[in-house]
C-alpha atoms as a PDB file:
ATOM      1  CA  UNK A   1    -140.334 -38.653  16.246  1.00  0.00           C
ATOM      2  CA  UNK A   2    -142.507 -41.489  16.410  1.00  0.00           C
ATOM      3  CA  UNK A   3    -142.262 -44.115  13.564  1.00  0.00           C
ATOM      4  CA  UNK A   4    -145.050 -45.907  11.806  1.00  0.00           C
ATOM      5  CA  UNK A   5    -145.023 -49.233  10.451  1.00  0.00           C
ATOM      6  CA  UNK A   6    -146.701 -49.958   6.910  1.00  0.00           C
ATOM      7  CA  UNK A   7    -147.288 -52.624   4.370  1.00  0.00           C
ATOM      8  CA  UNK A   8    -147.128 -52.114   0.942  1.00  0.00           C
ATOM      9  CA  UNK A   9    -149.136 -54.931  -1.455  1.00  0.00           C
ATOM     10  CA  UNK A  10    -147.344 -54.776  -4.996  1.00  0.00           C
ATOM     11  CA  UNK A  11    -147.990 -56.591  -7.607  1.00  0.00           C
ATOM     12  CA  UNK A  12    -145.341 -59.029  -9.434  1.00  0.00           C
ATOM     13  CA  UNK A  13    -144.653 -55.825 -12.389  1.00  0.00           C
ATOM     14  CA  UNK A  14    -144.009 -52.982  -9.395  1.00  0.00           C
ATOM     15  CA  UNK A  15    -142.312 -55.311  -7.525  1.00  0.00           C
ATOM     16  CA  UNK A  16    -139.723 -55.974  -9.625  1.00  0.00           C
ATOM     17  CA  UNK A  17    -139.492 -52.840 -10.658  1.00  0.00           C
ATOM     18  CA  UNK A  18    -138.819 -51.565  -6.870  1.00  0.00           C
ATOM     19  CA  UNK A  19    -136.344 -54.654  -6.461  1.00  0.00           C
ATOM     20  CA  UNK A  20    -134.477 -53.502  -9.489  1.00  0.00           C
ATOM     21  CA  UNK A  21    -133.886 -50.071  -7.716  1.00  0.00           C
ATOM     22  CA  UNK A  22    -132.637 -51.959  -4.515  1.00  0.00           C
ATOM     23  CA  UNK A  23    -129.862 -54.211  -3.595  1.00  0.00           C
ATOM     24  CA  UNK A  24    -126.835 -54.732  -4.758  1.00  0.00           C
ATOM     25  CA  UNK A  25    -127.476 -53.213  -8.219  1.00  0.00           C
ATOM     26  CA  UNK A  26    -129.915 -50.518  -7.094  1.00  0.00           C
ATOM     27  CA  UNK A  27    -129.288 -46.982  -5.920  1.00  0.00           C
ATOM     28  CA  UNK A  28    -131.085 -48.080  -2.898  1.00  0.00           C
ATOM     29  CA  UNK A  29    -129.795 -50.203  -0.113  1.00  0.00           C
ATOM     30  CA  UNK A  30    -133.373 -51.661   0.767  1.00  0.00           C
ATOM     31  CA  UNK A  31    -137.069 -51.039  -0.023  1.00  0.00           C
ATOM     32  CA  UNK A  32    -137.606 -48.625   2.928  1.00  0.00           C
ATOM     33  CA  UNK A  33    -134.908 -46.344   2.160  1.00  0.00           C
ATOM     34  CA  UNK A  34    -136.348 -46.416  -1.298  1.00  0.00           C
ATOM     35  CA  UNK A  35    -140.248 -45.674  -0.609  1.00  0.00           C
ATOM     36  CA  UNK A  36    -139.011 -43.268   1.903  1.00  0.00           C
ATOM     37  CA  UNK A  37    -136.803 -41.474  -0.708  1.00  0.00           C
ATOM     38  CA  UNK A  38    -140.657 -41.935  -2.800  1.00  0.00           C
ATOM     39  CA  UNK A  39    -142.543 -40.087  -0.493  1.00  0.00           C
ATOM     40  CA  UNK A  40    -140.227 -37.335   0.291  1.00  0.00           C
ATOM     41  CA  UNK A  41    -140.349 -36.589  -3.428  1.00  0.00           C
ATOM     42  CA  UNK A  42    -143.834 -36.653  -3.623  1.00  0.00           C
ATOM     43  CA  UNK A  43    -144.476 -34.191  -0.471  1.00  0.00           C
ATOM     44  CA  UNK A  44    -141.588 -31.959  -2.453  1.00  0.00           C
ATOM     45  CA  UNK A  45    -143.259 -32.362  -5.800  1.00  0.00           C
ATOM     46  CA  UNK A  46    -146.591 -31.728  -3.758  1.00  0.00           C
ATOM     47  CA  UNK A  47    -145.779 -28.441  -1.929  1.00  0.00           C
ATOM     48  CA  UNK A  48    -143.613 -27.415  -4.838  1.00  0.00           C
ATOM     49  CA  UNK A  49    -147.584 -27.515  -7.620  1.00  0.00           C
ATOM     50  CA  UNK A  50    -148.549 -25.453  -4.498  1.00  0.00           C
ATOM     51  CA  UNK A  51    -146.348 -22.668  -4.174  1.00  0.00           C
ATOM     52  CA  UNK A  52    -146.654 -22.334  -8.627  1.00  0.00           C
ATOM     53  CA  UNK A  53    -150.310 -21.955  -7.791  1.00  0.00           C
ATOM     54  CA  UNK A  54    -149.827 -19.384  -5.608  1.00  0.00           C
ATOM     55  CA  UNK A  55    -147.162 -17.776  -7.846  1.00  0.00           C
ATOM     56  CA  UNK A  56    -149.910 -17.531 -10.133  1.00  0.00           C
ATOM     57  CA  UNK A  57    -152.657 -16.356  -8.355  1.00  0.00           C
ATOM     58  CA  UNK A  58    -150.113 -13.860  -6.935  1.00  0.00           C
ATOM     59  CA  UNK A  59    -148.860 -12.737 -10.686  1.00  0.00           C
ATOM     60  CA  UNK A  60    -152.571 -12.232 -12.164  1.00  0.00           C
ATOM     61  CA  UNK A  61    -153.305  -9.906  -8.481  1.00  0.00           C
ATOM     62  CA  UNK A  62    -150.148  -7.873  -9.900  1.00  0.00           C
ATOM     63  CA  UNK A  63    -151.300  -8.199 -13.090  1.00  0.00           C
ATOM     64  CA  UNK A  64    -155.069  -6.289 -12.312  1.00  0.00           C
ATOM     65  CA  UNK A  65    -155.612  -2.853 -12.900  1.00  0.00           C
ATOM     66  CA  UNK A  66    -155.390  -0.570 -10.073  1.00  0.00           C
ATOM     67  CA  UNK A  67    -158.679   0.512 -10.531  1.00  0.00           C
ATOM     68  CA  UNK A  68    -159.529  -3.594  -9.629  1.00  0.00           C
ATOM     69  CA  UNK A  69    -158.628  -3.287  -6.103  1.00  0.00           C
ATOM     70  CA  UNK A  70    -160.576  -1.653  -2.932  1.00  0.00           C
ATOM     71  CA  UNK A  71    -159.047   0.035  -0.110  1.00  0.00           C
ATOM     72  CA  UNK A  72    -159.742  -1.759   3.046  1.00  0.00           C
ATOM     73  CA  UNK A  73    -159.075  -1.190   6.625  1.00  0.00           C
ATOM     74  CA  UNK A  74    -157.827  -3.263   9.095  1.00  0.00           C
ATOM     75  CA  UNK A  75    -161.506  -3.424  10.665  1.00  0.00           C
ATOM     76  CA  UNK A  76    -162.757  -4.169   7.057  1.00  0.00           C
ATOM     77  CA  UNK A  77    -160.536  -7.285   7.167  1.00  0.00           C
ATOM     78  CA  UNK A  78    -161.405  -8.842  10.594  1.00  0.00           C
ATOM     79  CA  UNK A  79    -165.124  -7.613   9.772  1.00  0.00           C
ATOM     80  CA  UNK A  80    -164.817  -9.704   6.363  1.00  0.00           C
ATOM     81  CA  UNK A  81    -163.305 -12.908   8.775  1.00  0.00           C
ATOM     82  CA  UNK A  82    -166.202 -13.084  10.862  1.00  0.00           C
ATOM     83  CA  UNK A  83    -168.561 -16.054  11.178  1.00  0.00           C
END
């Protein structure tokens, strides 16, 4: 996996904020561990409001009336899918 290099500009607030989460007090050894630990919770916090959304989308389908839905073929489908 390749690895990418980044710099971060933070200003004197956030960046004692980060250092107080790193070192020899923080629950991180260094900054990177700590912005990667960051950004993994963000893509987790990320896909998790998308999965909800489609919990929802999937509960008001079940919620419908049968009458609410059309039978469609498989034809119907690719048909629909079409340019």
């Amino acid at each position: 996996m390749a690895q990418t290099t980044m710099t971060v500009r933070l200003n004197e607030t956030l960046s004692d904020f980060v250092a107080s989460h790193v070192g020899e007090h923080g629950a991180y050894e260094n900054m990177s561990e700590y912005m990667r630990d960051l950004i993994r919770r963000d893509k987790a916090r990320v896909e998790r409001e998308a999965f909800e959304r489609l919990q929802a989308e999937l509960a008001l389908a079940y919620a419908a009336p049968e009458s609410a839905y059309t039978p469609l073929t498989a034809a119907d489908i690719i048909a629909r899918n079409r340019p």
